[in-house]
Protein backbone atom coordinates (compact mmCIF):
# COMPACT_ATOMS: atom_id res chain seq x y z
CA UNK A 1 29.86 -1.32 48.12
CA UNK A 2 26.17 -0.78 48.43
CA UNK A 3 26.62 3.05 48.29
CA UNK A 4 29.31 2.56 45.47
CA UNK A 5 26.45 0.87 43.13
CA UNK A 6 23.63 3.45 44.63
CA UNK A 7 25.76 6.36 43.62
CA UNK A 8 26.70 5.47 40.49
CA UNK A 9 23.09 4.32 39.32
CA UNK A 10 22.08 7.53 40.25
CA UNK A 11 24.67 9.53 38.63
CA UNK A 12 23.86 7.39 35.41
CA UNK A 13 19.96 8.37 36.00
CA UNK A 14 20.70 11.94 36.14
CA UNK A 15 22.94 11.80 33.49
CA UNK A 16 20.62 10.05 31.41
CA UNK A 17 17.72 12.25 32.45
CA UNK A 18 20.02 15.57 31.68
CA UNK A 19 20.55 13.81 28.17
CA UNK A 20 16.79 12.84 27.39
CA UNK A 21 15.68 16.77 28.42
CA UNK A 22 18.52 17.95 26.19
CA UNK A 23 17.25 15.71 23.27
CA UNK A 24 13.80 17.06 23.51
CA UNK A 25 14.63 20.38 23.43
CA UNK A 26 16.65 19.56 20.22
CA UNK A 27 13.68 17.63 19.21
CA UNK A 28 10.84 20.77 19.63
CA UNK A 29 13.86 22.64 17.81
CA UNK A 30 13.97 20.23 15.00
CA UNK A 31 10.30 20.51 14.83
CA UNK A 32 9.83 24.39 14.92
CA UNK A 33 12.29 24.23 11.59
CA UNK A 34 10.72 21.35 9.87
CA UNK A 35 7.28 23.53 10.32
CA UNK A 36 9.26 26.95 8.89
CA UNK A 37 10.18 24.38 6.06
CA UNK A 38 7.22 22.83 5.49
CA UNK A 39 5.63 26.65 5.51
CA UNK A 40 7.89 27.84 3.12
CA UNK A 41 7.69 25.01 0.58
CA UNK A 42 4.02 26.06 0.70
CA UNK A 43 4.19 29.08 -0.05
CA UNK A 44 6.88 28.51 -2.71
CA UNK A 45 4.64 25.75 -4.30
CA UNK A 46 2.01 28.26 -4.76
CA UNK A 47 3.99 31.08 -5.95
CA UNK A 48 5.94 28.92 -8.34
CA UNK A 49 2.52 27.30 -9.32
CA UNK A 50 1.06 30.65 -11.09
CA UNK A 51 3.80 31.22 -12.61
CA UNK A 52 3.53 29.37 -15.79
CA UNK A 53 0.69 31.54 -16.43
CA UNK A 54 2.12 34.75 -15.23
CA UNK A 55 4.90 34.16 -17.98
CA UNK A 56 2.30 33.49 -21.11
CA UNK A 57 0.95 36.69 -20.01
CA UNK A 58 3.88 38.72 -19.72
CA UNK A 59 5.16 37.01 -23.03
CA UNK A 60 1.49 38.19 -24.80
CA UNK A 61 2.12 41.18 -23.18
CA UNK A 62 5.51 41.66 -24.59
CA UNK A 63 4.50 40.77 -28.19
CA UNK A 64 1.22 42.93 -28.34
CA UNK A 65 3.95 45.94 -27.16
CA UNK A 66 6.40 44.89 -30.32
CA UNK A 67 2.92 45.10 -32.76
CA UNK A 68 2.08 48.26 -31.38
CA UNK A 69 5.61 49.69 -31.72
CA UNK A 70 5.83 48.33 -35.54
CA UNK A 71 2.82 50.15 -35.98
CA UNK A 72 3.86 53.24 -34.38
CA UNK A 73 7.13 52.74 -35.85
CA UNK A 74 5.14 53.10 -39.53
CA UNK A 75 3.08 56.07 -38.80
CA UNK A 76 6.09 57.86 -37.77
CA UNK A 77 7.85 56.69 -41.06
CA UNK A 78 5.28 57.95 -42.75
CA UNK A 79 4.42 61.24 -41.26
CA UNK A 80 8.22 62.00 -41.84
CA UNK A 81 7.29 60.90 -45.75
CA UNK A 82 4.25 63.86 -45.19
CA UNK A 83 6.52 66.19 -43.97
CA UNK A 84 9.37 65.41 -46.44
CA UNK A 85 6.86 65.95 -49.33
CA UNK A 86 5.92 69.37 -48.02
CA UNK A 87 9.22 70.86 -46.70
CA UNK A 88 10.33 69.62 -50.67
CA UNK A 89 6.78 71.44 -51.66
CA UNK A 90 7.39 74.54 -49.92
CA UNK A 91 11.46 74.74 -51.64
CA UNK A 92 9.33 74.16 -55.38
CA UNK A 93 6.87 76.59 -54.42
CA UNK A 94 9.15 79.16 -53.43
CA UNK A 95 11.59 79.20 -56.08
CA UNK A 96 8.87 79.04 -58.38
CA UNK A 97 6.97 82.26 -56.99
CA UNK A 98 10.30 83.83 -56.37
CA UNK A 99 11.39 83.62 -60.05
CA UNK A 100 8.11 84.79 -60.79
CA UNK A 101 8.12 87.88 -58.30
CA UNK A 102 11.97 88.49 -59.77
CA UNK A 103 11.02 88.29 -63.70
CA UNK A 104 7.96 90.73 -63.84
């Protein structure tokens, strides 16, 4: 009976010893993800922290880029304008001189 209770103390023991080695290992596990966690919340945190201002700027950007193309847009309209004016210039001069040239 003696050897009965012995054996079975011991089997519990090493059972409960396999178990407590098992739950550290899950434990160091735990803790090697909580730290990847904790690293990438970090780094999120910092990245997401700039980011209000990296959006005013790209939003400035964006509207100085609409100005500049209104204004280029303009100076194109109005170099076609220029070049309307002459091509129509060049047609009056032309027909002008050519009557001209045909009537002497």
């Amino acid at each position: 009976m003696l050897t009965f209770v012995v054996l079975t103390n011991t089997l519990i023991s090493l059972t409960l010893l396999y178990i407590a080695w098992r739950l550290r290992k899950i434990k160091q596990r735990v803790a090697r993800i909580a730290d990847f966690f904790t690293a990438a919340e970090k780094r999120t945190h910092l990245l997401l922290l700039q980011a209000p201002q990296t959006l005013s700027e790209g939003q400035q950007n964006i509207y100085q880029l609409r100005q500049r193309h209104q204004l280029l847009k303009l100076q194109i309209q109005q170099v076609r304008q220029v070049f309307s004016l002459l091509v129509m210039g060049q047609r009056v001069w032309l027909r002008y001189f050519y009557r001209l040239g045909v009537k002497r």
